[in-house]
N, C-alpha and C. Protein backbone atom coordinates (compact mmCIF):
# COMPACT_ATOMS: atom_id res chain seq x y z
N UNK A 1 -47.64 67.93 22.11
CA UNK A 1 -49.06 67.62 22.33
C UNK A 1 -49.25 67.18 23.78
N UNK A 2 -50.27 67.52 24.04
CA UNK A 2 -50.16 67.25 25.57
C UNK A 2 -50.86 65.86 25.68
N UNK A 3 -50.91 65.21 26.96
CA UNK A 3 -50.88 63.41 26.78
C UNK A 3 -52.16 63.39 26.79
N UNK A 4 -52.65 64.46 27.96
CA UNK A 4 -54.16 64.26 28.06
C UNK A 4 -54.86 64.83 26.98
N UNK A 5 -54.72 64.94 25.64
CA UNK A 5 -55.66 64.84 24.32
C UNK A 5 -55.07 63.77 23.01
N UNK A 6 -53.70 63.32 23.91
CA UNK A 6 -53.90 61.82 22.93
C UNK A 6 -54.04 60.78 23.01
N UNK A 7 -54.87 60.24 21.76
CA UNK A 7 -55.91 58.85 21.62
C UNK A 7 -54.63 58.24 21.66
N UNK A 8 -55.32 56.77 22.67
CA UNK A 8 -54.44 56.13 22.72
C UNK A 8 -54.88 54.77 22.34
N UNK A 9 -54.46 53.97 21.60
CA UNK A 9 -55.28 52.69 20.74
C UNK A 9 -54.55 51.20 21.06
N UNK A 10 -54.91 50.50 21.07
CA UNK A 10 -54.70 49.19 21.63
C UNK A 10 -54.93 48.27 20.79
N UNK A 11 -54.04 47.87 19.85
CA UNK A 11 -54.19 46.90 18.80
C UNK A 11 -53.83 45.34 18.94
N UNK A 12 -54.75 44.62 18.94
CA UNK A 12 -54.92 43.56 19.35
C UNK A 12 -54.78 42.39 18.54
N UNK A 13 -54.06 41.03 17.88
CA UNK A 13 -53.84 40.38 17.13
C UNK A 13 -52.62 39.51 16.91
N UNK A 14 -52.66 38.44 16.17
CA UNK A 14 -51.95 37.21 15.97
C UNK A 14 -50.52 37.97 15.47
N UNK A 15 -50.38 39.11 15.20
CA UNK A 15 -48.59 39.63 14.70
C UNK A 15 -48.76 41.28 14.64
N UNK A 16 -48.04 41.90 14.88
CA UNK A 16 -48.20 43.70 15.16
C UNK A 16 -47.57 43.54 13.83
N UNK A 17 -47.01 43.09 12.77
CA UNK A 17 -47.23 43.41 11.14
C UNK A 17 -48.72 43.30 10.34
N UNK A 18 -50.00 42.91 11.37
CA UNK A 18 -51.03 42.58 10.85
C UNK A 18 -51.68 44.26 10.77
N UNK A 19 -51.10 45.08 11.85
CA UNK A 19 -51.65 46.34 12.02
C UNK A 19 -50.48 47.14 11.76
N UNK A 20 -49.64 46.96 10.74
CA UNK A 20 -48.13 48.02 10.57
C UNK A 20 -49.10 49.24 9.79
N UNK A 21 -49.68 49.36 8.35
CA UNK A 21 -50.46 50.03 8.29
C UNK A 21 -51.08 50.84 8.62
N UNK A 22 -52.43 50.23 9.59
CA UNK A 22 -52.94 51.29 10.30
C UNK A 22 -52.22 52.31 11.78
N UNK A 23 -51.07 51.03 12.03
CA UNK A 23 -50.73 51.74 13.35
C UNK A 23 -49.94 53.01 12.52
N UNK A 24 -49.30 53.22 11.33
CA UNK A 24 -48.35 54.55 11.09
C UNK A 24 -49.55 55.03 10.21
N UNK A 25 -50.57 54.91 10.04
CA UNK A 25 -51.45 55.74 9.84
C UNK A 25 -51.83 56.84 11.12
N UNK A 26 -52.51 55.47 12.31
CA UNK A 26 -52.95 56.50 13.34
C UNK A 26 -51.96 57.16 14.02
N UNK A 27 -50.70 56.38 13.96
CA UNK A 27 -49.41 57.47 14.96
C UNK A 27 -48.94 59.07 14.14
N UNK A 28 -49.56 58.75 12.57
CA UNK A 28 -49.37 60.17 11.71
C UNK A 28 -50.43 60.88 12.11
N UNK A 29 -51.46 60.26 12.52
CA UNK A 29 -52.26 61.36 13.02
C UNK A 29 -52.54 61.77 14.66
N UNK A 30 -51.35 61.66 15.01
CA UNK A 30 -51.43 61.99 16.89
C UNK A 30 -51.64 60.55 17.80
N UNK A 31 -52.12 59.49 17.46
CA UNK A 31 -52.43 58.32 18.29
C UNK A 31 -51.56 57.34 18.74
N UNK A 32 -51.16 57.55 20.34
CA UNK A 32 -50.23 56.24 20.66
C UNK A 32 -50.75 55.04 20.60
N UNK A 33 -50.11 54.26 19.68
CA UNK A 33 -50.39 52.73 19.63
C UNK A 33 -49.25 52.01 20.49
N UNK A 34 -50.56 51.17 21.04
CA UNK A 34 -49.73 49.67 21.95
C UNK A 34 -50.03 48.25 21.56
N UNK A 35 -49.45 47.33 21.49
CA UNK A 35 -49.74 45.90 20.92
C UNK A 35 -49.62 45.22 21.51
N UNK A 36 -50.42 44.09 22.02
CA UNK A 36 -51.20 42.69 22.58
C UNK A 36 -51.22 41.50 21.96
N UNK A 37 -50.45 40.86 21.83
CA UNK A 37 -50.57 39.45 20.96
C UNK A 37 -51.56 38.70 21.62
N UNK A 38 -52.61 38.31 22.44
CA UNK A 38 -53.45 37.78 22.63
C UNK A 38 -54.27 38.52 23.84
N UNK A 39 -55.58 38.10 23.97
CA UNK A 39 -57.04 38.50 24.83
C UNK A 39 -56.26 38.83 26.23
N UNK A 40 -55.39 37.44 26.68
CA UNK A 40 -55.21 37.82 27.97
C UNK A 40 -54.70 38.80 28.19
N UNK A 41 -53.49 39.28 27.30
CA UNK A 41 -52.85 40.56 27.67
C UNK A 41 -53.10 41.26 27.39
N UNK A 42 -54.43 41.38 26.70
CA UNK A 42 -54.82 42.75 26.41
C UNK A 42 -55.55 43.06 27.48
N UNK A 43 -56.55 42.49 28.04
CA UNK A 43 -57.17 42.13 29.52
C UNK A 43 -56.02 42.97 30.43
N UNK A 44 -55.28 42.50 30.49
CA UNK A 44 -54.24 43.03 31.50
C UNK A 44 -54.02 44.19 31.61
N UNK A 45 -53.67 44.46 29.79
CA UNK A 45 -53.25 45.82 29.74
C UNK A 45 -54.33 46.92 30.00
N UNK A 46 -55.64 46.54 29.34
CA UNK A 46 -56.92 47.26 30.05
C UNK A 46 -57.05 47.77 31.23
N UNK A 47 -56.68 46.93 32.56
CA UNK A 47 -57.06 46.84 33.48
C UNK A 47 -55.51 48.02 34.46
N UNK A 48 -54.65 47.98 33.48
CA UNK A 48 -53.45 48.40 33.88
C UNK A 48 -53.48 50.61 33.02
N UNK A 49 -54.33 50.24 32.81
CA UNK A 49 -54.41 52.07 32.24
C UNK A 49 -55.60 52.39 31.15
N UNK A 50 -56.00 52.93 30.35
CA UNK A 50 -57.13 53.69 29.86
C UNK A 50 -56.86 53.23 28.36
N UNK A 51 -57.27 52.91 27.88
CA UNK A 51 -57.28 53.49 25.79
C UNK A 51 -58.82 53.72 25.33
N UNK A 52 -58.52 54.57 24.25
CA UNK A 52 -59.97 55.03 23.85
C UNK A 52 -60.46 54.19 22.52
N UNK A 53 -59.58 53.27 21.99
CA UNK A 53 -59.84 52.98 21.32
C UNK A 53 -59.47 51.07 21.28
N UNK A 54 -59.90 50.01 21.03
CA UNK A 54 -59.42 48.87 20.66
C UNK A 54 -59.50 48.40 19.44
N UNK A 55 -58.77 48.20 18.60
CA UNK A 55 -59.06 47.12 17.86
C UNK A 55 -58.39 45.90 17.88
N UNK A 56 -59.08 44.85 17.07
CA UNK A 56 -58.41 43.06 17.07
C UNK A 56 -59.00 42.60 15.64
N UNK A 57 -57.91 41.84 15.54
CA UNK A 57 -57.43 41.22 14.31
C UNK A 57 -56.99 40.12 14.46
N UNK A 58 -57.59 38.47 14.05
CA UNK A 58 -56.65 37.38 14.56
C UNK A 58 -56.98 36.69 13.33
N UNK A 59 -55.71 36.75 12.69
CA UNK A 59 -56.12 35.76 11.07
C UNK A 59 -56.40 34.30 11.26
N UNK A 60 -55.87 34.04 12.78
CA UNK A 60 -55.91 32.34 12.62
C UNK A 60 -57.33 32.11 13.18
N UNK A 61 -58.14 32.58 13.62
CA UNK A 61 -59.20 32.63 14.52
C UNK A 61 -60.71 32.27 13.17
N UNK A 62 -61.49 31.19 13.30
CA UNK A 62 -62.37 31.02 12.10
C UNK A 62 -61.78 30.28 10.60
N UNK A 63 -60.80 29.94 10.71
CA UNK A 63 -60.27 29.54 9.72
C UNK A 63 -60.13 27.79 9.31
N UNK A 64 -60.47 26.97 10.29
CA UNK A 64 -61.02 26.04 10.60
C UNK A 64 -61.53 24.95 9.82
N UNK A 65 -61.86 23.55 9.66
CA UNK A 65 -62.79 23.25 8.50
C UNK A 65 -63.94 22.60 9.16
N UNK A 66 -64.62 23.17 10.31
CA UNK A 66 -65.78 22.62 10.82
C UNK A 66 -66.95 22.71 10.16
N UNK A 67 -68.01 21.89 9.91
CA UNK A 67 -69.15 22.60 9.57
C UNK A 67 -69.86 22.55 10.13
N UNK A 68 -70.40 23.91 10.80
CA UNK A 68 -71.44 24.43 11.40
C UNK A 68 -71.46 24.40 12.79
């Protein structure tokens, strides 16, 4: 496959077992996945090359017992 027609996805979150799932989903369907354990480095990695796609996932994020 040539590089320049594959999606390349950037999965973002508190453990890359949070996206094991979807990432051998999308790598079965042509998509290089890369993983970011937090904002800053994903920031980085943004700024360091292209993806067409992001997602994020942070289980610890909202979980909290504030109210309101």
């Amino acid at each position: 496959m040539d590089d320049s027609n594959m999606i390349r996805v950037l999965l973002v979150g508190d453990s890359p077992r949070l996206f094991f799932f979807y990432q051998k989903h999308l790598e079965r369907n042509g998509c290089e996945c890369e993983f970011a354990q937090c904002q800053r480095v994903a920031w980085e990695m943004l700024g360091q090359r292209q993806f067409d796609l992001v997602l994020s996932l942070h289980t610890s994020r909202g979980t909290g017992s504030h109210d309101g």
